[in-house]
N, C-alpha and C. Protein backbone atom coordinates (compact mmCIF):
# COMPACT_ATOMS: atom_id res chain seq x y z
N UNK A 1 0.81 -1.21 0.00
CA UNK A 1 0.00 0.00 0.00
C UNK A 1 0.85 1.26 0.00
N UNK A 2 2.29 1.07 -0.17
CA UNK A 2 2.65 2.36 -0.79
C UNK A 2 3.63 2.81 0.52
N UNK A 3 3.77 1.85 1.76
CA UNK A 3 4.74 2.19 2.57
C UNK A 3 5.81 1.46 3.16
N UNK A 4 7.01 1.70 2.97
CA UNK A 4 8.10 0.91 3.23
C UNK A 4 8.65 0.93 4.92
N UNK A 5 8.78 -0.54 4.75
CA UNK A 5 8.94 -0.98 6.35
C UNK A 5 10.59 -1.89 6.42
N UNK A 6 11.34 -1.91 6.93
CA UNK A 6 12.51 -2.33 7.49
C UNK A 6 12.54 -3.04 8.46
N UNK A 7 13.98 -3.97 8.76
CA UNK A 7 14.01 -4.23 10.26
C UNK A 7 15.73 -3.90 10.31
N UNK A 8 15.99 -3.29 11.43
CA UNK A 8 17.11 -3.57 12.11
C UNK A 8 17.78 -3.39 13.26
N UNK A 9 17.80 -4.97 13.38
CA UNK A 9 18.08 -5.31 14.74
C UNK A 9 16.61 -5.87 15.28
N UNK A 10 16.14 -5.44 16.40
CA UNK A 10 15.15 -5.58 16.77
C UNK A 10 13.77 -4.73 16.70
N UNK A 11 14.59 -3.93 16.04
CA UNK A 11 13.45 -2.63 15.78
C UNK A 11 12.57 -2.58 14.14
N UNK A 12 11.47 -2.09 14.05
CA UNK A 12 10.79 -2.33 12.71
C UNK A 12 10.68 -0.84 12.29
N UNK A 13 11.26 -0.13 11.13
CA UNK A 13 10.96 1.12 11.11
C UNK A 13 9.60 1.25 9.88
N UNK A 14 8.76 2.32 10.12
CA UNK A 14 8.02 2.07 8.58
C UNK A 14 7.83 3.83 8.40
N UNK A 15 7.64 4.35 7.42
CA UNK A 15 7.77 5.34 6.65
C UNK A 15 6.96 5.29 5.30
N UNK A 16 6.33 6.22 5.20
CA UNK A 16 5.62 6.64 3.68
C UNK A 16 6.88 6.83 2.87
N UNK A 17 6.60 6.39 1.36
CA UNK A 17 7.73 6.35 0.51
C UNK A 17 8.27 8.19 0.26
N UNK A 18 9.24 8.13 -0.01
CA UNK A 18 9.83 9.50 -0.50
C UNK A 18 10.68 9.45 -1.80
N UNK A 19 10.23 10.24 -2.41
CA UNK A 19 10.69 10.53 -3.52
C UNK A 19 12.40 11.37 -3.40
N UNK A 20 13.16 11.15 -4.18
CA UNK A 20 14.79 11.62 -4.00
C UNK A 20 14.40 13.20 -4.32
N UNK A 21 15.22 14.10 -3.59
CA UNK A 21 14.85 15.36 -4.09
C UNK A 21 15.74 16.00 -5.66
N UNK A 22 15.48 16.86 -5.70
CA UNK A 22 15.85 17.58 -7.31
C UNK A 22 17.69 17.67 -7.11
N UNK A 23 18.34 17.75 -8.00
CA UNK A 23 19.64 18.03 -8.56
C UNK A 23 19.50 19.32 -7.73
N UNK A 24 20.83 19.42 -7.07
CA UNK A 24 21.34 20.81 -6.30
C UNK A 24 22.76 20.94 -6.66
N UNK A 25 22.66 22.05 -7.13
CA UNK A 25 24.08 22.86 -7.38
C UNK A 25 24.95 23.57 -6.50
N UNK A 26 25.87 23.52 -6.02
CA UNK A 26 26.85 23.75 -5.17
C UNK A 26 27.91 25.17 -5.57
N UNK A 27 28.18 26.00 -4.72
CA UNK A 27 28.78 26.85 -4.59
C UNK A 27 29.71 27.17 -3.90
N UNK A 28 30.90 27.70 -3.82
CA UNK A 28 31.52 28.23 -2.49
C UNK A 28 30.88 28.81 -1.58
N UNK A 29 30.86 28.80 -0.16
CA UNK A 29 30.23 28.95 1.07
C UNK A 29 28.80 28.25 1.73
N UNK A 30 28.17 28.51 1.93
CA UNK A 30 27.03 27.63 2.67
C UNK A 30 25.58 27.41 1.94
N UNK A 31 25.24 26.53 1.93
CA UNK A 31 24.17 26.53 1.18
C UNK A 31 23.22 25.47 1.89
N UNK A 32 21.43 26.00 2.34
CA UNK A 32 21.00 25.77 2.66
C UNK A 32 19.88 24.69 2.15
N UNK A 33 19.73 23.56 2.14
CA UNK A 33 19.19 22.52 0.88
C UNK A 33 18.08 21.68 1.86
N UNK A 34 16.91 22.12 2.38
CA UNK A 34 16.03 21.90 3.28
C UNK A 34 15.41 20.51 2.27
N UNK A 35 15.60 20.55 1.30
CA UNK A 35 15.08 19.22 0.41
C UNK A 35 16.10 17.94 0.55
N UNK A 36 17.30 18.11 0.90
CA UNK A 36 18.01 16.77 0.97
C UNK A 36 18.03 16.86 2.66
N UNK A 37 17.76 17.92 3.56
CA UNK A 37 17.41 17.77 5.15
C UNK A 37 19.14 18.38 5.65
N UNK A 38 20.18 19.09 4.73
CA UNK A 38 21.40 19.39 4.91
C UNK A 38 21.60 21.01 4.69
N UNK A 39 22.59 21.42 5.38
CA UNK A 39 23.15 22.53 5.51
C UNK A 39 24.61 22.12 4.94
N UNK A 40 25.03 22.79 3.98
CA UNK A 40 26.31 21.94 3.29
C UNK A 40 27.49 23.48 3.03
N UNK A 41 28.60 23.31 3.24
CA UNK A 41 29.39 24.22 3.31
C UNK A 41 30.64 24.03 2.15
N UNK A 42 31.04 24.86 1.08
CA UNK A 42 32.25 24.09 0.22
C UNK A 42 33.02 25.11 0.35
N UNK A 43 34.60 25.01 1.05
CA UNK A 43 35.28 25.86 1.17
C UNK A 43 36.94 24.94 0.65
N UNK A 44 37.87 25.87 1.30
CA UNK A 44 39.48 25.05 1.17
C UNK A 44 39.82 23.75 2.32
N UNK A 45 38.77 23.89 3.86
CA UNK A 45 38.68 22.95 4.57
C UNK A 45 39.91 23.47 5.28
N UNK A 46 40.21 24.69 5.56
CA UNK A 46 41.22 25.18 6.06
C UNK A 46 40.33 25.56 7.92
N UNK A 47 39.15 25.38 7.52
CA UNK A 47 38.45 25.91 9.17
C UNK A 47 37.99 24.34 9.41
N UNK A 48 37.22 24.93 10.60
CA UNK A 48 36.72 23.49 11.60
C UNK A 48 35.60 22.89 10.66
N UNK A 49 35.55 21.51 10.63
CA UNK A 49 34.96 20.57 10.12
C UNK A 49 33.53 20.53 10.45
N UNK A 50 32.32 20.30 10.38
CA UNK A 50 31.09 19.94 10.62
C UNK A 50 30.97 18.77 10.76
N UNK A 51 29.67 18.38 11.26
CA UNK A 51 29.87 16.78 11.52
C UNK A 51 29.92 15.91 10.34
N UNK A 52 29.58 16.08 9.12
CA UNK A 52 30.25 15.20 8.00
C UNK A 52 30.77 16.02 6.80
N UNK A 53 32.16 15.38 6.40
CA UNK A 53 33.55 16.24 5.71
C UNK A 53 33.25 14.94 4.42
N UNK A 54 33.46 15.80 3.59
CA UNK A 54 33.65 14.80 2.73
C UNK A 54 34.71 15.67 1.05
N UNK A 55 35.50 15.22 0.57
CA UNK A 55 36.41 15.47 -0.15
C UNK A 55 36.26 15.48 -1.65
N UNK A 56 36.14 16.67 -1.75
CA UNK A 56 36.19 16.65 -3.53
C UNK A 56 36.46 17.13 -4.56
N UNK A 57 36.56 17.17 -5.97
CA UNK A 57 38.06 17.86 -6.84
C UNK A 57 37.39 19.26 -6.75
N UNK A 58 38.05 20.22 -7.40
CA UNK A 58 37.35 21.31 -7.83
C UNK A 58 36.46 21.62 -9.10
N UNK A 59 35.62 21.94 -9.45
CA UNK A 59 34.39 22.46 -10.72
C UNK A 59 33.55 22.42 -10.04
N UNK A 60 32.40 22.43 -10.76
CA UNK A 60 31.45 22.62 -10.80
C UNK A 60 30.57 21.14 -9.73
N UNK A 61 29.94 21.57 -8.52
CA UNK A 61 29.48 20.85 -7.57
C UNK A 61 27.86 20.63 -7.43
N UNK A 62 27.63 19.16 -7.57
CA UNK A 62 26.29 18.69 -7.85
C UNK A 62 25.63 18.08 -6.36
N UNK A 63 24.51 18.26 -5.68
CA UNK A 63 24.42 17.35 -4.77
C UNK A 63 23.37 16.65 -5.29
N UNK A 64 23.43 15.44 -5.72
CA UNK A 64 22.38 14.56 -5.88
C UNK A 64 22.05 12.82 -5.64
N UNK A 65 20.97 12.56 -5.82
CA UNK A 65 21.14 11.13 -5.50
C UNK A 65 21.78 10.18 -6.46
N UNK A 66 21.98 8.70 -6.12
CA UNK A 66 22.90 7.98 -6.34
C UNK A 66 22.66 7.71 -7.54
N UNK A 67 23.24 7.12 -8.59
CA UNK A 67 23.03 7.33 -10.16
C UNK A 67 23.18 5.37 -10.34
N UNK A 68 22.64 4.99 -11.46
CA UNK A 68 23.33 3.49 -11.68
C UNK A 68 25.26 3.77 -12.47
N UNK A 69 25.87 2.94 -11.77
CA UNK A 69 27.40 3.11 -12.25
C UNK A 69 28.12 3.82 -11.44
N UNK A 70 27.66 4.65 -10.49
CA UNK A 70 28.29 5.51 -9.98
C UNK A 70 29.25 4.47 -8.83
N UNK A 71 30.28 5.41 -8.74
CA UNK A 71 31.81 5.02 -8.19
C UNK A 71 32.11 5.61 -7.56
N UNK A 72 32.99 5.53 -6.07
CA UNK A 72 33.74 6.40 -5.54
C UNK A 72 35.15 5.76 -5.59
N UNK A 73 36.09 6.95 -5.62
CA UNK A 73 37.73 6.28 -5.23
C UNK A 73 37.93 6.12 -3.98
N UNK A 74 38.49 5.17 -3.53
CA UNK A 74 39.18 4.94 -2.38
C UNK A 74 40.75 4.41 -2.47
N UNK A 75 40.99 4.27 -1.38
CA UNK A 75 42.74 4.36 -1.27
C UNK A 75 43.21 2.98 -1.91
N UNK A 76 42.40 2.24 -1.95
CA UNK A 76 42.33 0.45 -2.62
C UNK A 76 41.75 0.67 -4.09
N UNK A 77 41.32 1.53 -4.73
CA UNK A 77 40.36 1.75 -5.86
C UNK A 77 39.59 2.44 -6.06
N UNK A 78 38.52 1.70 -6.17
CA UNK A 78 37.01 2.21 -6.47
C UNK A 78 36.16 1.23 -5.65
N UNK A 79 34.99 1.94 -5.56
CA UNK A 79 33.68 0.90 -5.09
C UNK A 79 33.13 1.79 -5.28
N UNK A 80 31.67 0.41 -5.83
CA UNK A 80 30.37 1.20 -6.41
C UNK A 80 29.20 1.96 -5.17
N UNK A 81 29.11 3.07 -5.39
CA UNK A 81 28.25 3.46 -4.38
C UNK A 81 27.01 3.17 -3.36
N UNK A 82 26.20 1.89 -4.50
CA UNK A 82 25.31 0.85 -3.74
C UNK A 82 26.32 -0.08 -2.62
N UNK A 83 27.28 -0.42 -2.94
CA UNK A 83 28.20 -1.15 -2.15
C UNK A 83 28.27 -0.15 -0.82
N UNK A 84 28.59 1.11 -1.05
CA UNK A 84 28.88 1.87 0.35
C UNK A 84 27.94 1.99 1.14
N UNK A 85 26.92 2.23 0.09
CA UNK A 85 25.50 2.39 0.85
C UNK A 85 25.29 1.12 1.67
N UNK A 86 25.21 -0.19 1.19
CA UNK A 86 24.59 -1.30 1.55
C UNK A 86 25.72 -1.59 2.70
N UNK A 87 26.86 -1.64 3.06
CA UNK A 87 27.96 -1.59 4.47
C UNK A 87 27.72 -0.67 4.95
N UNK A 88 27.46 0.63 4.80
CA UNK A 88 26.54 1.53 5.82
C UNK A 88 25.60 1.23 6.53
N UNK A 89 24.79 0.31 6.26
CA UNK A 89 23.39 -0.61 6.81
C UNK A 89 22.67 0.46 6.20
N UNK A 90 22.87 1.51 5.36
CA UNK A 90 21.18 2.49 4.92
C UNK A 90 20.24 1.66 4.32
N UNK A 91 19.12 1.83 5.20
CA UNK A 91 18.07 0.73 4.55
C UNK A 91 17.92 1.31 2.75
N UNK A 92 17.19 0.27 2.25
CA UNK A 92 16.99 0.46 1.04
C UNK A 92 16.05 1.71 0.63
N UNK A 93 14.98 1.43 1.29
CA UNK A 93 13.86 2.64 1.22
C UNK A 93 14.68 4.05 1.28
N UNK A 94 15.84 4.20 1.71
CA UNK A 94 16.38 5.69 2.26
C UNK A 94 17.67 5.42 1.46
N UNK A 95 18.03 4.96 0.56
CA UNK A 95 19.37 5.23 0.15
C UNK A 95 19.25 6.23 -0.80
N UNK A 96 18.27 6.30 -1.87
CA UNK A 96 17.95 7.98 -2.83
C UNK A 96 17.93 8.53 -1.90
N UNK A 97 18.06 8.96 -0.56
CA UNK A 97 17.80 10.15 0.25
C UNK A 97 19.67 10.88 0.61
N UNK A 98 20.14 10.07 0.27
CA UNK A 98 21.89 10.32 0.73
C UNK A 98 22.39 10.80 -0.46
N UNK A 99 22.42 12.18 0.33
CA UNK A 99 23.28 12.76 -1.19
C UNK A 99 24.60 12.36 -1.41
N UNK A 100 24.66 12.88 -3.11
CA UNK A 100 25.99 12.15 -3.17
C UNK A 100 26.89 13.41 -3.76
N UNK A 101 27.58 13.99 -3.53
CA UNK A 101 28.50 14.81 -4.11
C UNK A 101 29.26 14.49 -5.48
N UNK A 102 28.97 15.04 -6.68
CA UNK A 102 29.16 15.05 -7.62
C UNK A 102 29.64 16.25 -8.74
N UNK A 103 30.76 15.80 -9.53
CA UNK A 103 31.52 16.87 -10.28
C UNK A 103 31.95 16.00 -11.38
N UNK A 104 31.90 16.48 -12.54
CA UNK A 104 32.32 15.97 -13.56
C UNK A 104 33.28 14.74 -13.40
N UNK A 105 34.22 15.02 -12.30
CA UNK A 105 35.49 14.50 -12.20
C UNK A 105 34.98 12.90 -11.35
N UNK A 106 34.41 13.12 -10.61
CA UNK A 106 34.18 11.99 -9.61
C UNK A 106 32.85 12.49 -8.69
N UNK A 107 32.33 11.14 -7.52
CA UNK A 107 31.70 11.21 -6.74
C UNK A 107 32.01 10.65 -5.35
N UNK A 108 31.12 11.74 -3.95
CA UNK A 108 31.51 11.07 -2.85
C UNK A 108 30.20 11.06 -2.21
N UNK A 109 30.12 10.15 -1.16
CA UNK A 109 28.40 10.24 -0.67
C UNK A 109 29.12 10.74 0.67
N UNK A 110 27.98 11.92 1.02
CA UNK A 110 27.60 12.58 1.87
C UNK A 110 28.25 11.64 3.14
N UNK A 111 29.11 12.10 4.05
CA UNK A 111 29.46 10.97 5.48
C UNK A 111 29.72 9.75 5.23
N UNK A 112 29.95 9.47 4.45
CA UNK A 112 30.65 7.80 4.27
C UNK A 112 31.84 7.88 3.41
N UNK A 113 32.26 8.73 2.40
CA UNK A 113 33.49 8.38 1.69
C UNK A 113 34.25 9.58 1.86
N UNK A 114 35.32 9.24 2.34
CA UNK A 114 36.86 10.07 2.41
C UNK A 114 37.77 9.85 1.21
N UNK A 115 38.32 10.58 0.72
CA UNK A 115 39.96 10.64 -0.32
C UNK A 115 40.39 11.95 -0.51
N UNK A 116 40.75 12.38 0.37
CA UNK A 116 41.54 13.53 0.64
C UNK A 116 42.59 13.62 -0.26
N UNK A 117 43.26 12.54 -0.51
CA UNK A 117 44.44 12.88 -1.30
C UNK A 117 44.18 13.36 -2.84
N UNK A 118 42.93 13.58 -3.13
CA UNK A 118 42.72 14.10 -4.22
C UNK A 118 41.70 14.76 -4.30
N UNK A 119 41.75 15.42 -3.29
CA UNK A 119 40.49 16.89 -3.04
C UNK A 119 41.36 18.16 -3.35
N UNK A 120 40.37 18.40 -3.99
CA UNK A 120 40.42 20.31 -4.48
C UNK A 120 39.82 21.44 -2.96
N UNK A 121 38.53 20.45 -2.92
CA UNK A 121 37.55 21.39 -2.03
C UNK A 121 37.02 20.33 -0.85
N UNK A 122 36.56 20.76 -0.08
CA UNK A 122 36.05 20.48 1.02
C UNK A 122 34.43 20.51 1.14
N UNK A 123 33.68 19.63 1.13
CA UNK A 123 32.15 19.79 1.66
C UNK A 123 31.45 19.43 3.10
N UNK A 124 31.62 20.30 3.58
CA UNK A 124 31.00 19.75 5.28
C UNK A 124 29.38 20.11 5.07
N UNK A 125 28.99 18.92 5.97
CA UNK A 125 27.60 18.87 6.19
C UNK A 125 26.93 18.61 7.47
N UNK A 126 26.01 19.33 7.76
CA UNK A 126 25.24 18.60 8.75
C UNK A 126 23.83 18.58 8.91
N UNK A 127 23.34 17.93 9.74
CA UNK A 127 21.64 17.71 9.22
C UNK A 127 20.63 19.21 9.33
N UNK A 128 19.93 19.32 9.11
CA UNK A 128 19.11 20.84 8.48
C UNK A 128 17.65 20.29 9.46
N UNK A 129 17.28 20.35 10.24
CA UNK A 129 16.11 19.49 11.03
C UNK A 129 16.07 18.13 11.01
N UNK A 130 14.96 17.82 10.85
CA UNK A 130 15.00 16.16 11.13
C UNK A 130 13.93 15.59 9.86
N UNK A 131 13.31 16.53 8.69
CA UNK A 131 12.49 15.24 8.31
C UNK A 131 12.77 14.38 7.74
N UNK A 132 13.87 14.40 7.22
CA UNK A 132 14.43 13.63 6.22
C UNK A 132 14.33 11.90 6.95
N UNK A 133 14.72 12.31 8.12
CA UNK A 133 14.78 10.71 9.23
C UNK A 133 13.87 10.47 10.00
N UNK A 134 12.14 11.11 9.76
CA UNK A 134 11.25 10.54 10.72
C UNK A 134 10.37 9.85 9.87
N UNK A 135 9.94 8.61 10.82
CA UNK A 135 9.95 7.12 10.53
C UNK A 135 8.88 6.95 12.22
N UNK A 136 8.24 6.15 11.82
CA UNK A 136 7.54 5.06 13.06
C UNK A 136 8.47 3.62 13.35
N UNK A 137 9.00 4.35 14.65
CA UNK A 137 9.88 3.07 15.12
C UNK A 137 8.96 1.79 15.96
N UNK A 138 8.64 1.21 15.98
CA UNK A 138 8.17 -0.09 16.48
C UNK A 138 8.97 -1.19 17.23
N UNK A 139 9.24 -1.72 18.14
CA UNK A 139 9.91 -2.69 19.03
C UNK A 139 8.73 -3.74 18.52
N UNK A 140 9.13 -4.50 19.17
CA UNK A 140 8.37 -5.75 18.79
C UNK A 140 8.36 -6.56 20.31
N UNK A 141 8.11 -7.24 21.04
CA UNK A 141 7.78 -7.88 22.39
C UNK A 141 8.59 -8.88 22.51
């Protein structure tokens, strides 16, 4: 009937479906994106960090959801971004909800992928309220 339910652990979460929000374009300094639920900052990463840093070349900066093919580098390679997602434990229902930082050059998802050694710019993020993560949590007996 149109609503996605989870388990993990012992807990059952369920949630009305959500649609991924629109392509957001990125700028130097702060930008307020109440549709992905983030406050996102792109500077040199020369100041204090926010609670999620994430690393990326310089051009032109996309925040959007996860694409089919999409890749991040890591210090071993690459891995495909469903892969990061799915060792994150993000349930399925909520993985279009994790933005992913994107530039011509490459991609990083929002709090899960680091490679500094080949960052231009810096994107710190942190959460913008809460709707993005409310859900009916359920225990079970």
């Amino acid at each position: 009937r149109g609503v996605h339910a989870w388990f993990d652990g012992d807990l059952c979460f369920v949630r009305e479906p959500l649609e991924a929000p629109c392509d957001l374009t990125l700028s130097r300094g702060v930008t307020d994106a109440p549709e992905w639920g983030l406050r996102l900052k792109v500077s040199d990463g020369h100041d204090a960090a926010w609670r999620w840093r994430t690393f990326a070349p310089d051009g032109a900066l996309t925040v959007r959801s996860r694409r089919a093919g999409d890749r991040v580098s890591t210090t071993g390679g690459t891995k495909k971004v469903h892969d990061v997602l799915v060792d994150a434990k993000i349930p399925r229902a909520l993985r279009d909800l994790v933005g992913v930082i994107a530039s011509d050059q490459s991609v990083a998802v929002v709090g899960l992928t680091h490679t500094p050694h080949r960052a231009a710019v810096v994107v710190d993020a942190e959460p913008l309220g809460s709707s993005w993560t409310k859900a009916v949590v359920w225990k079970p007996r």
